[in-house]
Every structure is written in structure tokens, then in C-alpha cells.
Protein backbone atom coordinates (compact mmCIF):
# COMPACT_ATOMS: atom_id res chain seq x y z
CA UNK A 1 105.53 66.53 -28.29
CA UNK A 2 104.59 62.99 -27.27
CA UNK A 3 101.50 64.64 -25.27
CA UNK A 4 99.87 65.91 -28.23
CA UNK A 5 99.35 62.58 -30.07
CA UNK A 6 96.69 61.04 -29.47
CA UNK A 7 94.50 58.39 -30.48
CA UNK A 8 90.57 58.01 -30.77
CA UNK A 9 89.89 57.72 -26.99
CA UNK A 10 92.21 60.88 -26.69
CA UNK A 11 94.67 58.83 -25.15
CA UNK A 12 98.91 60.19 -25.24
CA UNK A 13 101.45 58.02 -25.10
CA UNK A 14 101.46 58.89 -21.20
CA UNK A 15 98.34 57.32 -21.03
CA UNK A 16 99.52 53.91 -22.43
CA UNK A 17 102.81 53.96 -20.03
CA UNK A 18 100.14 54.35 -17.49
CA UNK A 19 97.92 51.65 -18.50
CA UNK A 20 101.13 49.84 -18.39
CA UNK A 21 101.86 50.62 -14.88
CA UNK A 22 104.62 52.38 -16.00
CA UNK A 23 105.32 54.62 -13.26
CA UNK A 24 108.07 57.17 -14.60
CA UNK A 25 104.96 58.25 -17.12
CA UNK A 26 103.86 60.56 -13.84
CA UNK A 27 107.02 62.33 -13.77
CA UNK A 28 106.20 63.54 -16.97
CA UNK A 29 105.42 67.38 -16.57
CA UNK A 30 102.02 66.45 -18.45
CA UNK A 31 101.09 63.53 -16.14
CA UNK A 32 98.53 66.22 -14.38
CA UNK A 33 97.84 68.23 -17.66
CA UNK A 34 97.25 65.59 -20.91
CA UNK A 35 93.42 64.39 -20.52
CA UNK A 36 91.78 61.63 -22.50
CA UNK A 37 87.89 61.81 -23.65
CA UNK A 38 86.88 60.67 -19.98
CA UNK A 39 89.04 63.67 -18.89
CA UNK A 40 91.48 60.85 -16.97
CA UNK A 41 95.13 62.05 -17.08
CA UNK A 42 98.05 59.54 -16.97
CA UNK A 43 97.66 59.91 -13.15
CA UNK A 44 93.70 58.73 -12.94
CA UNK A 45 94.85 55.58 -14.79
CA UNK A 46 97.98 54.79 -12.56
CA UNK A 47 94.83 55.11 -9.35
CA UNK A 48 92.93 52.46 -11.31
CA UNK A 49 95.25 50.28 -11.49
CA UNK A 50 96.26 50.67 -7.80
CA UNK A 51 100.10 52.79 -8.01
CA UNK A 52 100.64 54.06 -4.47
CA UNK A 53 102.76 56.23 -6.05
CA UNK A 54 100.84 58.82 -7.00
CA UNK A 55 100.64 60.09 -3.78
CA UNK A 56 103.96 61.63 -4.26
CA UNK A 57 102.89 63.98 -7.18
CA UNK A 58 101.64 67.57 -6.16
CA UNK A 59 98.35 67.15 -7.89
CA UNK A 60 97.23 63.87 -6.68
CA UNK A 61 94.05 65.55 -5.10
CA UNK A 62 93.60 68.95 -7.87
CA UNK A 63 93.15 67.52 -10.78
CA UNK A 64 89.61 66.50 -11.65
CA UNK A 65 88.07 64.03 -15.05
CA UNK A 66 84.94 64.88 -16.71
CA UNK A 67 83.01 62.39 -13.95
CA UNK A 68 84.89 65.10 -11.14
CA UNK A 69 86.87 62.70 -9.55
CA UNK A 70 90.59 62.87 -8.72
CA UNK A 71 93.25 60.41 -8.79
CA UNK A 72 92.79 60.04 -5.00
CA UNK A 73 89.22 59.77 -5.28
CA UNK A 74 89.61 56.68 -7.54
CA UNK A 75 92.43 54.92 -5.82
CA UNK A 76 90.34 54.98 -2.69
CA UNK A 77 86.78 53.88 -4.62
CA UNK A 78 88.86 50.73 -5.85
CA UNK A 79 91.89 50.44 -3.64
CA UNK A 80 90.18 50.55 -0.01
């Protein structure tokens, strides 16, 4: 339910955990599925703001934003 509200940048309440560093918001079973505008999912916003932790979730390196990058992709661009 909580996935499916959203708010003008398409953001869930996943999203804001995220943005919050909120880490249980990636054990969500949408933390790989609910996308924003940019296409970021709860998991590209825990990579910006450097959570090592999403290396333990299965789709660290699958799932892609509109820009085609992964949460990897972006924790490594800004993290290394």
C-alpha cells in the first residue's frame, strides 16, 4: 500500500526512509521495484547517500533508473 503513494517527484514513502538513511526501507519487498520520476528506487538513494548496505540485497547490480545506472554504479561514482 505505502508503495503506491506518491508525491510529485514520484517519490513512496520508501523513498523518504531512504533519503533518511533509513536502512530497513531496503528490506521492503519494493525497495528494487517502486521508482521515482528519475527511475531511482529506494535502493539508488541509499547508494547516494553512501549505505554499504545495499550490497546485501539481490538486486544491487539489476536494477537500472531512467539515466541506466544501478545502485552499484552510483555508490561507486560517489563513494570511491
Amino acid at each position: 500500500m505505502a508503495s503506491k503513494i506518491k508525491n510529485k517527484e514520484g517519490n513512496t514513502p520508501l523513498h523518504t526512509l531512504a533519503d533518511n538513511d533509513i536502512i530497513i526501507s531496503m528490506d521492503h519487498p519494493d525497495a528494487s521495484k517502486v521508482k521515482n520520476n528519475d527511475g531511482d528506487t529506494p535502493l539508488h538513494i541509499l547508494a547516494k547517500h553512501g549505505i554499504e548496505h545495499i550490497f546485501q540485497h539481490p538486486d544491487v547490480e539489476k536494477v537500472k533508473n531512467n539515466k541506466g545506472e544501478t545502485p552499484a554504479n552510483i555508490y561507486d561514482k560517489k563513494h570511491h
